[in-house]
Protein backbone atom coordinates (compact mmCIF):
# COMPACT_ATOMS: atom_id res chain seq x y z
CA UNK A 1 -22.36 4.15 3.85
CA UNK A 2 -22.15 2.65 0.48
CA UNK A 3 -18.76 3.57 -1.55
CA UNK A 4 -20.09 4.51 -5.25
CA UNK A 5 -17.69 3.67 -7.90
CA UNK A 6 -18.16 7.07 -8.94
CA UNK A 7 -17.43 8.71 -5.98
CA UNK A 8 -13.67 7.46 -5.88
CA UNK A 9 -10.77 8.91 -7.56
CA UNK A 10 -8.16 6.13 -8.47
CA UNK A 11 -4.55 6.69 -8.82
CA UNK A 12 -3.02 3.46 -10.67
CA UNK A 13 1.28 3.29 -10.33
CA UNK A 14 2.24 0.79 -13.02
CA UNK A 15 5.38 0.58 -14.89
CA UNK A 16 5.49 0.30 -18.62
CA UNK A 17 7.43 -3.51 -18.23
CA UNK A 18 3.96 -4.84 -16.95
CA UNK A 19 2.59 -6.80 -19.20
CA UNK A 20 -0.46 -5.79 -18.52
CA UNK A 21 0.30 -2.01 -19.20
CA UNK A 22 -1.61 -1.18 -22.40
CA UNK A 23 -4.50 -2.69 -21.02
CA UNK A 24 -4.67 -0.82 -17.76
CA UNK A 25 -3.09 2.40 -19.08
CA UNK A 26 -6.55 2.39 -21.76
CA UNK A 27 -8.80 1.35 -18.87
CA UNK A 28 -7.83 4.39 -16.79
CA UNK A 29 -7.68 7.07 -19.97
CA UNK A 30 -10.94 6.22 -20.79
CA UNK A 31 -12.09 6.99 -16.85
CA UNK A 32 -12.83 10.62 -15.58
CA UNK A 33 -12.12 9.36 -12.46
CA UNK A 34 -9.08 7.38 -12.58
CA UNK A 35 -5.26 8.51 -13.10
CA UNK A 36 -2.84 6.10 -14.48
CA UNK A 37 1.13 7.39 -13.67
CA UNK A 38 3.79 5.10 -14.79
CA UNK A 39 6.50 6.04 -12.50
CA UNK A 40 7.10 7.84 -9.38
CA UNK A 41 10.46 9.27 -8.19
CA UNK A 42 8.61 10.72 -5.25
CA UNK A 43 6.68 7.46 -3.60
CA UNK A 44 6.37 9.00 0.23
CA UNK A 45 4.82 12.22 -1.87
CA UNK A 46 2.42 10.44 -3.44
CA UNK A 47 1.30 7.72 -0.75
CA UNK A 48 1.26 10.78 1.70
CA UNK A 49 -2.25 12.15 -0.69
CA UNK A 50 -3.86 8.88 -0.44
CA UNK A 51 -6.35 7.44 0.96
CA UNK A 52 -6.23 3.76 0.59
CA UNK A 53 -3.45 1.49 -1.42
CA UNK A 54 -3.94 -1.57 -2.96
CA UNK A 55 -0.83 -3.57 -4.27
CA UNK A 56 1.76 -6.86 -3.33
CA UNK A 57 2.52 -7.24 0.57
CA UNK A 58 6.64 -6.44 -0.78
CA UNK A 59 9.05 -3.88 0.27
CA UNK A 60 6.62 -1.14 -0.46
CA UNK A 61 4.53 -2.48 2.66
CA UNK A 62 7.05 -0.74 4.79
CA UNK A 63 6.82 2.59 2.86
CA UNK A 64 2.83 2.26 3.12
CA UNK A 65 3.18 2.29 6.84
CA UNK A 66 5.87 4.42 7.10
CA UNK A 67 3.37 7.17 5.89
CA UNK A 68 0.44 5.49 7.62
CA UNK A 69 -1.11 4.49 4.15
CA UNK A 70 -4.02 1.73 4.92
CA UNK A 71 -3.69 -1.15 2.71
CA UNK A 72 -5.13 -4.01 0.92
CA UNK A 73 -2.71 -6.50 0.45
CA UNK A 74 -2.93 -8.89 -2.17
CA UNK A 75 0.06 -11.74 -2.36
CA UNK A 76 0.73 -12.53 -5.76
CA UNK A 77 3.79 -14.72 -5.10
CA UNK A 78 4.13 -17.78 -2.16
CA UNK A 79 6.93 -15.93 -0.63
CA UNK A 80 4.75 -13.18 0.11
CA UNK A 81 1.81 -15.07 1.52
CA UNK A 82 3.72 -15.25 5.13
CA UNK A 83 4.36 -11.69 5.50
CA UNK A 84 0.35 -10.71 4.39
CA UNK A 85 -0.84 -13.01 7.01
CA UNK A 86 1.22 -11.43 9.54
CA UNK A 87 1.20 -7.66 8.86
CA UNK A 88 -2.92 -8.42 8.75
CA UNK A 89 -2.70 -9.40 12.33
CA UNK A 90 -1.69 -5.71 13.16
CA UNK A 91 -4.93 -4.49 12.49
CA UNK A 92 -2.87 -1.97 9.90
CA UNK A 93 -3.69 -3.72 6.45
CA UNK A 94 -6.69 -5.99 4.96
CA UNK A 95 -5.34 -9.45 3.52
CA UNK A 96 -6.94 -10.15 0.09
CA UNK A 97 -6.43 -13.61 -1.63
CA UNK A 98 -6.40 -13.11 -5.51
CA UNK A 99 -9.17 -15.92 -5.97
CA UNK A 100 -11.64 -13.73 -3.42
CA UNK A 101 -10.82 -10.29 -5.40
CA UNK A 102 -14.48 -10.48 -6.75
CA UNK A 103 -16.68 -11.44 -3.41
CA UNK A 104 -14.28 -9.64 -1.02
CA UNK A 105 -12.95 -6.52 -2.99
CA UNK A 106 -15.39 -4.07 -2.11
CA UNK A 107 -16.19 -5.34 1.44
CA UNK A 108 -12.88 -4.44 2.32
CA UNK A 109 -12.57 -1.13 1.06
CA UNK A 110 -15.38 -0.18 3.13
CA UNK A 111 -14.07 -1.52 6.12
CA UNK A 112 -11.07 0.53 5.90
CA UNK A 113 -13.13 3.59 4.92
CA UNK A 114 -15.30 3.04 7.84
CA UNK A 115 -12.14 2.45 10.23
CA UNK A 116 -8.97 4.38 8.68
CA UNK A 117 -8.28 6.49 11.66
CA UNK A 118 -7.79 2.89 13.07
CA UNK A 119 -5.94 1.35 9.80
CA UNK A 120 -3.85 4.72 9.97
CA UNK A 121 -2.72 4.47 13.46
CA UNK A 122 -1.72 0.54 12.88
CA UNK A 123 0.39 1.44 10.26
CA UNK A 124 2.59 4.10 12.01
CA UNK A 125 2.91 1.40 14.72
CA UNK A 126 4.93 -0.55 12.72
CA UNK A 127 7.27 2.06 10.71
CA UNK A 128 8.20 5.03 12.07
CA UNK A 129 10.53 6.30 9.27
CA UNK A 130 13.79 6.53 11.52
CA UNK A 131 15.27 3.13 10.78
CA UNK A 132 18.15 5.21 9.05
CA UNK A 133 19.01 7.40 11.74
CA UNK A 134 19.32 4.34 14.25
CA UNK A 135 21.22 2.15 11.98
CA UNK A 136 23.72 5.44 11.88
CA UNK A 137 23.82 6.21 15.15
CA UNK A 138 24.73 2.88 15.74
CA UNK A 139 27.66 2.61 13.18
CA UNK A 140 28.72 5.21 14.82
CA UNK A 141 28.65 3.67 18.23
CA UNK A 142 30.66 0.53 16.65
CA UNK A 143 33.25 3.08 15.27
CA UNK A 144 33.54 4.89 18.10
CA UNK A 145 34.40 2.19 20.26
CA UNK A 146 36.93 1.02 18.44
């Protein structure tokens, strides 16, 4: 099935230090369909009513799968590039090179549309969310042995 432009609702996070705020903040006010929020003090909240996110393969990759958020991944710095290729190989997120934005883009949102139940899955492979609890339980272990 053919995505429509139309048919999507877009939620854009971007923070007023962007430089490219004004631009994107207009963009999206002048859009029925698209909802620019500047910042988010609730990011599990509002990955959790997603479908699909698009951003930088950072620290928010881990949040994405955490909540089982499909992704496309686009690197925008070298130090990133490693960890796109590799979380790509988990089947959980779609690698994007900025220079293919234009002839991939679209391809790839359709693949994960077609497949999220498998992009979903993927991603709660590789975060479950309790990383906290075991790095208590095992300070605790260390204290309690001592």
């Amino acid at each position: 099935a053919e995505i429509k432009d139309e048919e999507l609702n877009v939620t854009v996070l971007l923070g007023e230090k962007s430089p490219h705020y004004k631009i994107i903040h207009e963009f999206c006010f002048n859009r029925a369909n698209f909802n620019h929020i500047p910042f988010s003090d609730g990011m599990a909240d509002l990955m959790s009513t997603q479908r699909i996110a698009i951003g930088a393969p950072g620290s928010t990759t881990w949040e994405r799968a955490c909540v089982g958020l499909p992704s496309i991944l686009i690197p925008i710095a070298d130090n990133q590039k490693v960890i796109a290729k590799n979380i790509s190989q988990t089947g959980a997120v779609c690698l994007l090179n900025i220079s293919d934005i234009e002839e991939s883009f679209h391809d790839l949102l359709s693949l994960i549309f077609k497949n999220w139940d498998s992009f979903h899955q993927a991603n709660l492979r590789l975060c479950d969310g309790k990383g906290l609890a075991r790095v208590c339980q095992h300070l605790i272990n260390m204290l309690e042995k001592d």
